[in-house]
PDB file of N, CA and C in Angstrom:
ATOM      1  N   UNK A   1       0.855  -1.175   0.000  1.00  0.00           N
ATOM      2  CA  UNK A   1       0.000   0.000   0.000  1.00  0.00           C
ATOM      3  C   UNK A   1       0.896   1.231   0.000  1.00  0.00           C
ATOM      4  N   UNK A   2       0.514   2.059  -0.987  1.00  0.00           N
ATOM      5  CA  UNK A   2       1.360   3.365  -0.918  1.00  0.00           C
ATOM      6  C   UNK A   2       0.201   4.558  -0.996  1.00  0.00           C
ATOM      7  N   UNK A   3       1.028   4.918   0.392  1.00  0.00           N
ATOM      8  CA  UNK A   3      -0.211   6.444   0.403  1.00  0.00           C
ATOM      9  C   UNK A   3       0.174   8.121  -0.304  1.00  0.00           C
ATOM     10  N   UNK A   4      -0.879   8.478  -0.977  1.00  0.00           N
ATOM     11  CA  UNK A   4      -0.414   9.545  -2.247  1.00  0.00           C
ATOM     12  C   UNK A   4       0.225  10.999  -1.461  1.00  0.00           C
ATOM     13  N   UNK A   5      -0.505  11.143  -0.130  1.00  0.00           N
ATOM     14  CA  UNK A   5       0.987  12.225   0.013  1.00  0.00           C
ATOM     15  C   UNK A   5       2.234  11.941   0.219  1.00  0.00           C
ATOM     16  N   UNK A   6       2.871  10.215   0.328  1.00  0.00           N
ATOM     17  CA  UNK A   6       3.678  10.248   0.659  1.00  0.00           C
ATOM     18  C   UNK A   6       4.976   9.882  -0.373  1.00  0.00           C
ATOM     19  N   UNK A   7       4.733  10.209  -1.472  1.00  0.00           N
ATOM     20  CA  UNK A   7       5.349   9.708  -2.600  1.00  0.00           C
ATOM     21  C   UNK A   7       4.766  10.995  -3.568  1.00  0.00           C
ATOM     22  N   UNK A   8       6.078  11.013  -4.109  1.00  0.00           N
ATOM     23  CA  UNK A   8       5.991  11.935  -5.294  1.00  0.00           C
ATOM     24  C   UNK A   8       5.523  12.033  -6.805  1.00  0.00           C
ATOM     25  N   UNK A   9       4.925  13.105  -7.429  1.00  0.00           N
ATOM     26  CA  UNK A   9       3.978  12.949  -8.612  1.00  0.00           C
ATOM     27  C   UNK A   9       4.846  11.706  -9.650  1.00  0.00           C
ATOM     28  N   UNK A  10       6.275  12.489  -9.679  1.00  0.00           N
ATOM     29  CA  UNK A  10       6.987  11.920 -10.788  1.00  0.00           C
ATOM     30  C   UNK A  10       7.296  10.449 -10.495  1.00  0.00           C
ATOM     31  N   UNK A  11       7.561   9.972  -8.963  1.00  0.00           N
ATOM     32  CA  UNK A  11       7.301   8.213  -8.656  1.00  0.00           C
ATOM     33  C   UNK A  11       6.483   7.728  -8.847  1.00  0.00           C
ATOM     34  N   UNK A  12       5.195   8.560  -9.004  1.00  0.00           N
ATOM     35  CA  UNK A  12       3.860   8.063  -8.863  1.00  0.00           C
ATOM     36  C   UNK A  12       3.320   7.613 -10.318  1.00  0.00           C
ATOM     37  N   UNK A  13       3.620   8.516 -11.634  1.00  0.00           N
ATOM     38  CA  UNK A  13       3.922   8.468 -12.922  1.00  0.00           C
ATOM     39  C   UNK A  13       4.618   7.119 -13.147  1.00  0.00           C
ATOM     40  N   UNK A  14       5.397   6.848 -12.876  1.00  0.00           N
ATOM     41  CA  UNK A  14       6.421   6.083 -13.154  1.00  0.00           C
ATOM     42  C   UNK A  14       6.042   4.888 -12.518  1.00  0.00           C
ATOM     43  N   UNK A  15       5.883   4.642 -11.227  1.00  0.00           N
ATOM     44  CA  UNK A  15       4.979   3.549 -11.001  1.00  0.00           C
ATOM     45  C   UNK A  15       3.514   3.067 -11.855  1.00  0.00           C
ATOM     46  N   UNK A  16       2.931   4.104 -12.149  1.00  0.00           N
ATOM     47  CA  UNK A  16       1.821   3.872 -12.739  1.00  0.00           C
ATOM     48  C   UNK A  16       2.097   3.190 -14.591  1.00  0.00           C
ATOM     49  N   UNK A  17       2.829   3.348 -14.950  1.00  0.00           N
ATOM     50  CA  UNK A  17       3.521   3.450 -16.278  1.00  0.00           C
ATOM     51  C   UNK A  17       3.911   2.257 -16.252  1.00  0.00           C
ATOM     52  N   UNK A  18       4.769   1.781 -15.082  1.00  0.00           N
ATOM     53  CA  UNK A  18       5.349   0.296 -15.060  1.00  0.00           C
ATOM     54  C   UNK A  18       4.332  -0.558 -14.530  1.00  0.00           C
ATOM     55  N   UNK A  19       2.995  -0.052 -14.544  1.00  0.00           N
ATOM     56  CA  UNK A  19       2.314  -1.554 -13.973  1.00  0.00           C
ATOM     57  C   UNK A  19       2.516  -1.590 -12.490  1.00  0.00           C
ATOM     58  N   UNK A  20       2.992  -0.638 -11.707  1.00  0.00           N
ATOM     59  CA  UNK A  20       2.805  -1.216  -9.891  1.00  0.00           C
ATOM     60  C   UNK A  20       1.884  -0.916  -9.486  1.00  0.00           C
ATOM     61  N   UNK A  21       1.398   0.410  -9.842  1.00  0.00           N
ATOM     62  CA  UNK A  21      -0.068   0.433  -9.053  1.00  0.00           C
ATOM     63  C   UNK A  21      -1.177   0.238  -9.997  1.00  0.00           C
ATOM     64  N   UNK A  22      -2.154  -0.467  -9.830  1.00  0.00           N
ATOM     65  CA  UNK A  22      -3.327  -0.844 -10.426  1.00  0.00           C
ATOM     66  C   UNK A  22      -4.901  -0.483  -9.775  1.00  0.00           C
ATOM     67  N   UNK A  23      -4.686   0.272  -8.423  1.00  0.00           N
ATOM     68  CA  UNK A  23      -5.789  -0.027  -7.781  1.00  0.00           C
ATOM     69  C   UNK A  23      -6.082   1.447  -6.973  1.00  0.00           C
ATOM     70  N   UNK A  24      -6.650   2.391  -6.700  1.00  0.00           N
ATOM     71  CA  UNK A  24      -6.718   3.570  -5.947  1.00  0.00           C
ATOM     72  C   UNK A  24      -7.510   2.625  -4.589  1.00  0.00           C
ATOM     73  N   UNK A  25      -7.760   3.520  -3.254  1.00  0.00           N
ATOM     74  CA  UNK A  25      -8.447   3.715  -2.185  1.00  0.00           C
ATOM     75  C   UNK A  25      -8.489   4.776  -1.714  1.00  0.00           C
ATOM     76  N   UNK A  26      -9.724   4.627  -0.168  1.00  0.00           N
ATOM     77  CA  UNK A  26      -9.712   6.206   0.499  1.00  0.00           C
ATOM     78  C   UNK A  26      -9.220   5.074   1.977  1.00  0.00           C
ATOM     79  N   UNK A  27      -8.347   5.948   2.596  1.00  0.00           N
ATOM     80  CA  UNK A  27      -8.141   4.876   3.623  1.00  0.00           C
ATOM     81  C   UNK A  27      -8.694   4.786   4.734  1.00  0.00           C
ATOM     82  N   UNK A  28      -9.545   6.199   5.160  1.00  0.00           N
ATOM     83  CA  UNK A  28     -10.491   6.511   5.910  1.00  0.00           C
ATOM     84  C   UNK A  28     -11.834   5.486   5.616  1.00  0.00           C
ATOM     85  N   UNK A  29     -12.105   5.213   4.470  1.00  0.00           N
ATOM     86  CA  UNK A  29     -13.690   4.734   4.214  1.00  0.00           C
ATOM     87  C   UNK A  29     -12.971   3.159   3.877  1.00  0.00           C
ATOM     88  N   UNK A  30     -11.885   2.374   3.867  1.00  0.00           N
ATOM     89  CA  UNK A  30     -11.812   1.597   3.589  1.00  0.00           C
ATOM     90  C   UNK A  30     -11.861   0.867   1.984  1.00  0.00           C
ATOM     91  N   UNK A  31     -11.956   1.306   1.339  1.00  0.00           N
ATOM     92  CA  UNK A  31     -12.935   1.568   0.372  1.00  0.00           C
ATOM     93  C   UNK A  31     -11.551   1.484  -0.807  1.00  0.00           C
ATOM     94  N   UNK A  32     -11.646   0.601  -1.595  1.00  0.00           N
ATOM     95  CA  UNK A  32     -10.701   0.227  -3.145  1.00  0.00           C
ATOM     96  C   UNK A  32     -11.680   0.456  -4.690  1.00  0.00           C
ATOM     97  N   UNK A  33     -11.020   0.716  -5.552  1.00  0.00           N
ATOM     98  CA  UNK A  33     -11.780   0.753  -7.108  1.00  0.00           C
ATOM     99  C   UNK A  33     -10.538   1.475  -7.839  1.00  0.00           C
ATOM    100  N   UNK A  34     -10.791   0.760  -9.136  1.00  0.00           N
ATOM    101  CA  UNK A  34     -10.153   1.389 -10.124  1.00  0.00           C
ATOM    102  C   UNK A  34      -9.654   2.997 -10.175  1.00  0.00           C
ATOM    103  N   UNK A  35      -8.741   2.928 -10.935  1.00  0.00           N
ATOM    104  CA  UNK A  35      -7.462   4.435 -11.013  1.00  0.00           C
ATOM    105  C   UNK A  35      -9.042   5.235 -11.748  1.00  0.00           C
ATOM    106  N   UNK A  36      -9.516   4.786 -12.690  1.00  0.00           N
ATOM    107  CA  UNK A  36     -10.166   6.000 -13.436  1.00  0.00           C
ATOM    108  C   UNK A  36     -11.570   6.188 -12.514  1.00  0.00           C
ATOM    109  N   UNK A  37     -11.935   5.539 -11.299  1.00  0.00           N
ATOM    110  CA  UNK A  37     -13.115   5.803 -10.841  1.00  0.00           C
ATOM    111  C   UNK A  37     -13.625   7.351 -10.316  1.00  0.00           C
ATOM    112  N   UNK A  38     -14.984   7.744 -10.993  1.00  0.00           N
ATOM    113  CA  UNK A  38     -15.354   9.101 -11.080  1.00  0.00           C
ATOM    114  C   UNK A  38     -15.042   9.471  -9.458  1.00  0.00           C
ATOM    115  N   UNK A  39     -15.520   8.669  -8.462  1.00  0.00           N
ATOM    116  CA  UNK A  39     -15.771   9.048  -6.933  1.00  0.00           C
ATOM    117  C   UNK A  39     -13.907   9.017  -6.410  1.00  0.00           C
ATOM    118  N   UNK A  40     -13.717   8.147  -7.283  1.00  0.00           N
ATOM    119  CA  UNK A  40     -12.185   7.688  -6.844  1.00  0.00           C
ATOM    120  C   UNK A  40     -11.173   9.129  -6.716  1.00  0.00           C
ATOM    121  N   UNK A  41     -11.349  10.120  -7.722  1.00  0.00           N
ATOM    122  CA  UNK A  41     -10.627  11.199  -8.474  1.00  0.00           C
ATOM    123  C   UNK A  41     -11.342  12.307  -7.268  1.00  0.00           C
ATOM    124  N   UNK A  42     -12.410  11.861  -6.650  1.00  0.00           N
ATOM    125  CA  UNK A  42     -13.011  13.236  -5.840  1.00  0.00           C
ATOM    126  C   UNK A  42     -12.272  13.456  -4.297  1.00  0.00           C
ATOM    127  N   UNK A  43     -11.923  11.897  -4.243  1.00  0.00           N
ATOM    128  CA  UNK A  43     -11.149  11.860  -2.590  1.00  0.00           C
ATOM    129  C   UNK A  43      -9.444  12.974  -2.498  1.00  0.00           C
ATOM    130  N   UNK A  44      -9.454  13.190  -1.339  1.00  0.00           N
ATOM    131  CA  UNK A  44      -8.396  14.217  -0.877  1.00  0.00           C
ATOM    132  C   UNK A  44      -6.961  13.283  -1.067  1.00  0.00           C
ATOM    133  N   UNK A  45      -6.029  14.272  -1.363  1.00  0.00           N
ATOM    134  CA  UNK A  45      -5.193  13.395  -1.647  1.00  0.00           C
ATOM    135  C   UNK A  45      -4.395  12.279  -0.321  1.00  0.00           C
ATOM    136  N   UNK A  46      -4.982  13.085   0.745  1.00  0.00           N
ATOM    137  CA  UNK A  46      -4.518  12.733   1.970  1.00  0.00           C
ATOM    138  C   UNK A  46      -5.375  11.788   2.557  1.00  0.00           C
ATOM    139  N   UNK A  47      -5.804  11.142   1.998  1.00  0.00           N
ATOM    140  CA  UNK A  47      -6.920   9.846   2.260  1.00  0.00           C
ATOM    141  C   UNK A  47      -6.875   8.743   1.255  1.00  0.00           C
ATOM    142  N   UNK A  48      -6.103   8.984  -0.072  1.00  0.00           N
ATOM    143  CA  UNK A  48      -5.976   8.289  -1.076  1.00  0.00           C
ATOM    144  C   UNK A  48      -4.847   7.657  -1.293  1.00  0.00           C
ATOM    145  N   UNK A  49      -4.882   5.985  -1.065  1.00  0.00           N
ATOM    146  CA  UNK A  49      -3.668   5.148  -1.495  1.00  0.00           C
ATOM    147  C   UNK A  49      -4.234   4.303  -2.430  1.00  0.00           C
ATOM    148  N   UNK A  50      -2.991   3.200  -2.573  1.00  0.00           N
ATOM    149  CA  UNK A  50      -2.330   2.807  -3.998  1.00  0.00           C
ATOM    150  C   UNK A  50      -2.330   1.228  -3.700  1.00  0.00           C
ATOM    151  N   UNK A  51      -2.534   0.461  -4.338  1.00  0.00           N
ATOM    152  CA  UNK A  51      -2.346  -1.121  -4.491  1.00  0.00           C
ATOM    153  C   UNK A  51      -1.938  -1.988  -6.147  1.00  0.00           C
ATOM    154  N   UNK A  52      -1.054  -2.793  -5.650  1.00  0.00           N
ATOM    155  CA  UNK A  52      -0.781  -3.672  -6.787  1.00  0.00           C
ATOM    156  C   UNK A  52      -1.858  -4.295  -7.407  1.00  0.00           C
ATOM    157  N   UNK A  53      -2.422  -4.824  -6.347  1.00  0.00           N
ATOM    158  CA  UNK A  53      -3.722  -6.181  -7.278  1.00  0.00           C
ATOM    159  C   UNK A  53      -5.391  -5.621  -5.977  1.00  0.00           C
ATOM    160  N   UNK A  54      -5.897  -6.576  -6.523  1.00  0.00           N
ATOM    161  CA  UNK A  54      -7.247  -6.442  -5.017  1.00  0.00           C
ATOM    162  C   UNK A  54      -6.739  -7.359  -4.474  1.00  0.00           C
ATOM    163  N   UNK A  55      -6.094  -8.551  -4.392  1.00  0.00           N
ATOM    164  CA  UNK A  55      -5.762  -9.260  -2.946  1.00  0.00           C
ATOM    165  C   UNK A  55      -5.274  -8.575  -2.407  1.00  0.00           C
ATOM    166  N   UNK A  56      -4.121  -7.816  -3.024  1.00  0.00           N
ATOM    167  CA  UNK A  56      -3.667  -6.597  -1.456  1.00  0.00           C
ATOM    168  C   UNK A  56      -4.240  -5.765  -1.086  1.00  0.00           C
ATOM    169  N   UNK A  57      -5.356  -4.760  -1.603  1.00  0.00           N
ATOM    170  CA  UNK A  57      -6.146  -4.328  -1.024  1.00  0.00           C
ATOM    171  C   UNK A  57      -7.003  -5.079  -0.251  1.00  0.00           C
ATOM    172  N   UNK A  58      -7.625  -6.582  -0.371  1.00  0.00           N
ATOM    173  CA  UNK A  58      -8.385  -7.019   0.640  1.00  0.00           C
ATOM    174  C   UNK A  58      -7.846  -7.445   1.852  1.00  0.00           C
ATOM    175  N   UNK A  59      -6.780  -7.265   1.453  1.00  0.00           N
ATOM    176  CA  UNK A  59      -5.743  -8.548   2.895  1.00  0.00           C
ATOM    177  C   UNK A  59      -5.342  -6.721   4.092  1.00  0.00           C
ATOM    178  N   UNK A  60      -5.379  -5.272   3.514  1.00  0.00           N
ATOM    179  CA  UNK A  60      -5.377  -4.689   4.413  1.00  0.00           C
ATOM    180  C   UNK A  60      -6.927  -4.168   4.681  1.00  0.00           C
ATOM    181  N   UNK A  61      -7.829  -4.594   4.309  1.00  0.00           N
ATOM    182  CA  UNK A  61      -9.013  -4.981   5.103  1.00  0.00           C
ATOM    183  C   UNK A  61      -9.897  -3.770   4.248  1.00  0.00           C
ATOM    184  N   UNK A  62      -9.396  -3.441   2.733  1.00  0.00           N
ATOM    185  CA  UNK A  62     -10.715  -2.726   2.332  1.00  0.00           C
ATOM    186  C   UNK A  62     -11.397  -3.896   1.002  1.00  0.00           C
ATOM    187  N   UNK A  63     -12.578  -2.628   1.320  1.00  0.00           N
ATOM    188  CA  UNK A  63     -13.769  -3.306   0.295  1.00  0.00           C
ATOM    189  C   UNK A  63     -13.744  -2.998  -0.920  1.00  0.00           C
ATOM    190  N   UNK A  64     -14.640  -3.912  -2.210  1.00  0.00           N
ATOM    191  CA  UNK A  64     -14.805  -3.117  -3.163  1.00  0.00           C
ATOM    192  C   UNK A  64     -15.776  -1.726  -3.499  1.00  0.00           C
ATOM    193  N   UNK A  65     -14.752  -0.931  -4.327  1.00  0.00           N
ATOM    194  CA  UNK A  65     -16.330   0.038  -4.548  1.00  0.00           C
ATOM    195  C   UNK A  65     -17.340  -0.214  -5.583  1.00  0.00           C
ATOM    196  N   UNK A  66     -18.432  -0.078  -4.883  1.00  0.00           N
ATOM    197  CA  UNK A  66     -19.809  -0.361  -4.966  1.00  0.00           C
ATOM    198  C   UNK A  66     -19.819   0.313  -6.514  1.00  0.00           C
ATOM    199  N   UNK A  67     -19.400   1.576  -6.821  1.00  0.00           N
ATOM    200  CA  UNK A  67     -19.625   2.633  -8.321  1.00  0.00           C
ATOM    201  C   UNK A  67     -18.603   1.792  -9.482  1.00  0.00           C
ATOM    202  N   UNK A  68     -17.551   1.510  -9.157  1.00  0.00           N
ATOM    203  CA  UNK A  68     -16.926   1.389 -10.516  1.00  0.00           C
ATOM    204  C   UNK A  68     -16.421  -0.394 -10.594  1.00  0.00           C
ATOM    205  N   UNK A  69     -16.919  -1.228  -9.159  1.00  0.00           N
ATOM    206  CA  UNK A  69     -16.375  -2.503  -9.247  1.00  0.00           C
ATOM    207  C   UNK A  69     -18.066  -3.300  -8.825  1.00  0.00           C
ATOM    208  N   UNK A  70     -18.401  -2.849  -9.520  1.00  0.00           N
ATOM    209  CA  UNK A  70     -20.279  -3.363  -9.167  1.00  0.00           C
ATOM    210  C   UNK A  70     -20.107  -5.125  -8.603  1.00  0.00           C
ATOM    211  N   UNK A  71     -19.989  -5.548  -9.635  1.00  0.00           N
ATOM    212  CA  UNK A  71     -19.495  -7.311  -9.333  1.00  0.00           C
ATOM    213  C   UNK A  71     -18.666  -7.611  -8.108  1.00  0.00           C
ATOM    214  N   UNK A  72     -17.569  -7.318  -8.057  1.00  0.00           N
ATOM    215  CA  UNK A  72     -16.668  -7.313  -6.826  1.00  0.00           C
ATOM    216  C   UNK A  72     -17.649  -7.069  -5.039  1.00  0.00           C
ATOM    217  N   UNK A  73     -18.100  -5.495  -5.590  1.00  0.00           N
ATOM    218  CA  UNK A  73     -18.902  -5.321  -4.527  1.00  0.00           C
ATOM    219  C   UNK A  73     -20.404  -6.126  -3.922  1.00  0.00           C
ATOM    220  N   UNK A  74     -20.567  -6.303  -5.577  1.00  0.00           N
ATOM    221  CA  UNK A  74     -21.917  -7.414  -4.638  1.00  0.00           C
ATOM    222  C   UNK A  74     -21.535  -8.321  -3.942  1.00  0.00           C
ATOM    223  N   UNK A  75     -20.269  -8.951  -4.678  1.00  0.00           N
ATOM    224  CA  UNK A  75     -20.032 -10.281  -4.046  1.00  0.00           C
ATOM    225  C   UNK A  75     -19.358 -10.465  -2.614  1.00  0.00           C
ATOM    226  N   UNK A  76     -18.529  -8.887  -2.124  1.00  0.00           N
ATOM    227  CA  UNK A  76     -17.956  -8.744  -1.083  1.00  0.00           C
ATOM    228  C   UNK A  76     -19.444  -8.612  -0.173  1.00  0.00           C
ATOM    229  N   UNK A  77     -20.443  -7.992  -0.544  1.00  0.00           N
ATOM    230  CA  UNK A  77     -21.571  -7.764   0.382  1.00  0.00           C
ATOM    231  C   UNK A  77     -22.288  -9.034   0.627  1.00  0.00           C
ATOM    232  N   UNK A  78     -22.516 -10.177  -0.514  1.00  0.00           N
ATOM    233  CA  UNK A  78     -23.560 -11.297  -0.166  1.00  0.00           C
ATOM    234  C   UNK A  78     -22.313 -12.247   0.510  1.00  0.00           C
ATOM    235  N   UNK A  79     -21.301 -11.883   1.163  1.00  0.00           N
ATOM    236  CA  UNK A  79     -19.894 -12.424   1.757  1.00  0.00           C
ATOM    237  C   UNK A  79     -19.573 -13.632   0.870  1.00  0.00           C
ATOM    238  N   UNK A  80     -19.439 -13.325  -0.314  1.00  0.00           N
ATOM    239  CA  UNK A  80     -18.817 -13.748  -1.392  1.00  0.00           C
ATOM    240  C   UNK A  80     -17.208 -14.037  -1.436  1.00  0.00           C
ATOM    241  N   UNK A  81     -16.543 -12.838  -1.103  1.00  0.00           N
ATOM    242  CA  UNK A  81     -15.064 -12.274  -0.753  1.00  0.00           C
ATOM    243  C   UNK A  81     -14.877 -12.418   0.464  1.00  0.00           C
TER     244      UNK A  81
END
């Protein structure tokens, strides 16, 4: 997990470019979904981290989002995940 104030635009570029991060969150709401998610882009940057895959986001204990991972999230809610 890498959190976005704590890393710089141009690492952050560059990670993103090589394939390390694949996944945004808010770390306050728990809460994972895709880089391009509309709600995803609205969170502060100081609440917003970074994941390789969703197993690592689930293994530090967030959920899917409900807006841009519909499937994921149902299935985390009917305790699917």
């Amino acid at each position: 997990m890498i959190q976005h104030h704590k890393i710089s635009d141009s690492e952050l570029h560059s990670k993103l470019k090589n394939g390390e991060i694949c996944f945004g969150g808010n770390q306050k709401l728990k809460i994972y979904g895709t880089l391009n998610c509309s709600s995803g882009k609205r969170m502060k940057r100081e609440n917003r981290v970074f994941f390789s895959s969703k197993h690592e986001a689930r293994e530090k204990g967030f959920r899917p989002c409900g807006h841009c991972m519909k499937t994921d999230y149902q299935n985390w809610k009917n305790g699917l995940i």
